[in-house]
C-alpha atoms as a PDB file:
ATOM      1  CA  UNK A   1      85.871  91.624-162.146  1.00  0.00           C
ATOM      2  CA  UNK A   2      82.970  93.881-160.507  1.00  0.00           C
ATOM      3  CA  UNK A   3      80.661  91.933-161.904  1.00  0.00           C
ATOM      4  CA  UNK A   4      81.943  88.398-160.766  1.00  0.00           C
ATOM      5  CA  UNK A   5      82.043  89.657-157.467  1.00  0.00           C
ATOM      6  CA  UNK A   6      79.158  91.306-157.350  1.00  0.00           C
ATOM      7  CA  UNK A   7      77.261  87.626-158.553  1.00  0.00           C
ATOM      8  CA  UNK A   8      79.653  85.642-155.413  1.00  0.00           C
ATOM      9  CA  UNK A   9      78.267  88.571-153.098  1.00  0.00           C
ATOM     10  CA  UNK A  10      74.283  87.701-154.299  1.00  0.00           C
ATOM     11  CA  UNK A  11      75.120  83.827-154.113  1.00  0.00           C
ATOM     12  CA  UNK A  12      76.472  84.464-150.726  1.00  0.00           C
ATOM     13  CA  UNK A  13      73.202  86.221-150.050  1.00  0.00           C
ATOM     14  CA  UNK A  14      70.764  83.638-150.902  1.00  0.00           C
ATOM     15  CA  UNK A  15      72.968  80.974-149.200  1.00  0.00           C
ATOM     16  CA  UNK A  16      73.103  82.922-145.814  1.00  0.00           C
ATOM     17  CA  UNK A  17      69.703  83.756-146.081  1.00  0.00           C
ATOM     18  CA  UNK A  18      69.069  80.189-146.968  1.00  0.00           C
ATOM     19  CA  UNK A  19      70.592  79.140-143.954  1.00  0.00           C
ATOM     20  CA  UNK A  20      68.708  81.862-141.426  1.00  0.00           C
ATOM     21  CA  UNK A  21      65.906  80.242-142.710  1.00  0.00           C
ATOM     22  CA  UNK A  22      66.659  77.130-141.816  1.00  0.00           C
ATOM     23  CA  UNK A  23      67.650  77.605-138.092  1.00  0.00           C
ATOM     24  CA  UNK A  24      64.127  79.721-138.080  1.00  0.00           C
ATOM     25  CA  UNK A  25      62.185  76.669-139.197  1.00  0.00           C
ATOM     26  CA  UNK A  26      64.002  74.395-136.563  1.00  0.00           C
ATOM     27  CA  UNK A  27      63.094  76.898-134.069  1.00  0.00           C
ATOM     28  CA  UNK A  28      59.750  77.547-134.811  1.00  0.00           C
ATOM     29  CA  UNK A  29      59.376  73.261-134.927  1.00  0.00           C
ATOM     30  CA  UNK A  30      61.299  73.091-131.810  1.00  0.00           C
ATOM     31  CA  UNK A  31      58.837  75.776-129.998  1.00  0.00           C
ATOM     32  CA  UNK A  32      55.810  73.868-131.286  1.00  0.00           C
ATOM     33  CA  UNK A  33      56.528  70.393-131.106  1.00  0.00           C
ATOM     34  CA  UNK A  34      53.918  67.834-131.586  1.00  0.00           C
ATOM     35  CA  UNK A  35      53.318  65.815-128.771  1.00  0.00           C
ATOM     36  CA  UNK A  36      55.129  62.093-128.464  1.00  0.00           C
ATOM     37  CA  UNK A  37      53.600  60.297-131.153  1.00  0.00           C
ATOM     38  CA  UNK A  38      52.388  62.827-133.086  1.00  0.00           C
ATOM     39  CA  UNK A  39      52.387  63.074-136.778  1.00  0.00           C
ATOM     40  CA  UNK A  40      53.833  65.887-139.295  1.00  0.00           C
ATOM     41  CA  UNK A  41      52.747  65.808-142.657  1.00  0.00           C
ATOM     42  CA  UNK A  42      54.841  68.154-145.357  1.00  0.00           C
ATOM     43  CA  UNK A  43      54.384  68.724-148.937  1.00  0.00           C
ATOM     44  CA  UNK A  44      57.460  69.394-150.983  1.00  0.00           C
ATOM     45  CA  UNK A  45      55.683  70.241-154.123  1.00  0.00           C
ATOM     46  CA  UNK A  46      54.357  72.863-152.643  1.00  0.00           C
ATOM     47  CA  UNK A  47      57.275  74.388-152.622  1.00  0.00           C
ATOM     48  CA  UNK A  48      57.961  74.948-155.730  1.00  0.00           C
ATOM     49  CA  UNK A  49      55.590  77.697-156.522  1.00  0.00           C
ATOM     50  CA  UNK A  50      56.313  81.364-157.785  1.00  0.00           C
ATOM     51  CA  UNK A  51      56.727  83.101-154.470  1.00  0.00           C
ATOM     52  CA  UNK A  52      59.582  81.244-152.887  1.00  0.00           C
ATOM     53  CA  UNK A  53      61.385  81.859-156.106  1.00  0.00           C
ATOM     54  CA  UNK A  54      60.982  85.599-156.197  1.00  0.00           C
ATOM     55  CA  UNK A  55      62.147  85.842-152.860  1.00  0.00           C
ATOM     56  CA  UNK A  56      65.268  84.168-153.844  1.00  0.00           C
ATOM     57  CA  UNK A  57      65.568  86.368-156.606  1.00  0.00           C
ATOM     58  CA  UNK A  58      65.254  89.452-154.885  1.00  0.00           C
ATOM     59  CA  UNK A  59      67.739  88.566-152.045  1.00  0.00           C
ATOM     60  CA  UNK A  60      70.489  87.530-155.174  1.00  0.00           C
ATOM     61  CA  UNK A  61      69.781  91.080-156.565  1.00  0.00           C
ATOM     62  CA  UNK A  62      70.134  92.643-153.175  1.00  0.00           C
ATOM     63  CA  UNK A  63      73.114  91.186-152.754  1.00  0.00           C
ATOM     64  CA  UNK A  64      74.465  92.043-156.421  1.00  0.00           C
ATOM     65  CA  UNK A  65      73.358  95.529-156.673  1.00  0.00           C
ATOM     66  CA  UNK A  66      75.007  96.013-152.521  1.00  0.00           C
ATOM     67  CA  UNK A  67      78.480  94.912-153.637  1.00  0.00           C
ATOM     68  CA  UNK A  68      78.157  96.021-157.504  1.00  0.00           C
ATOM     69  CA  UNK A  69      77.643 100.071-155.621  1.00  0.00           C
ATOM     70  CA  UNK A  70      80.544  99.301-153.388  1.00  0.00           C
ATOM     71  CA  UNK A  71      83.085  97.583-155.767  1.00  0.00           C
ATOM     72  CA  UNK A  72      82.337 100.437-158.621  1.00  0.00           C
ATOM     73  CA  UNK A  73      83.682 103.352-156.366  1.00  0.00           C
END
């Protein structure tokens, strides 16, 4: 049972993280905001590269190893 929470408690992590990052990239678009008729380009294959993933993957084990050391006492 430790360990099932422990993996909803890094889920939860990576989805509220997830989630600050979003309203930080609609802020930071919001503050610098193309002007009318402006263009914004994106490339979602960038994306998927090796850093974004490791970040993910340390803010899951964050999360696991915070609740694992507080549901095992």
């Amino acid at each position: 049972m430790i360990y099932l929470k422990s993996v909803f408690a890094g889920i939860v992590a990576v989805v509220l993280s997830f989630c600050l990052l979003i309203v930080g990239i609609v802020i930071y678009l919001w503050i610098t905001a193309p002007e009318a008729g402006g263009v914004m380009a994106s490339d979602p294959i960038s994306v998927i590269k090796i850093g974004p993933l490791l970040v993910i993957l340390g803010v899951f084990v964050a999360g696991f190893l915070w609740e694992f050391r507080r549901a095992s006492r």
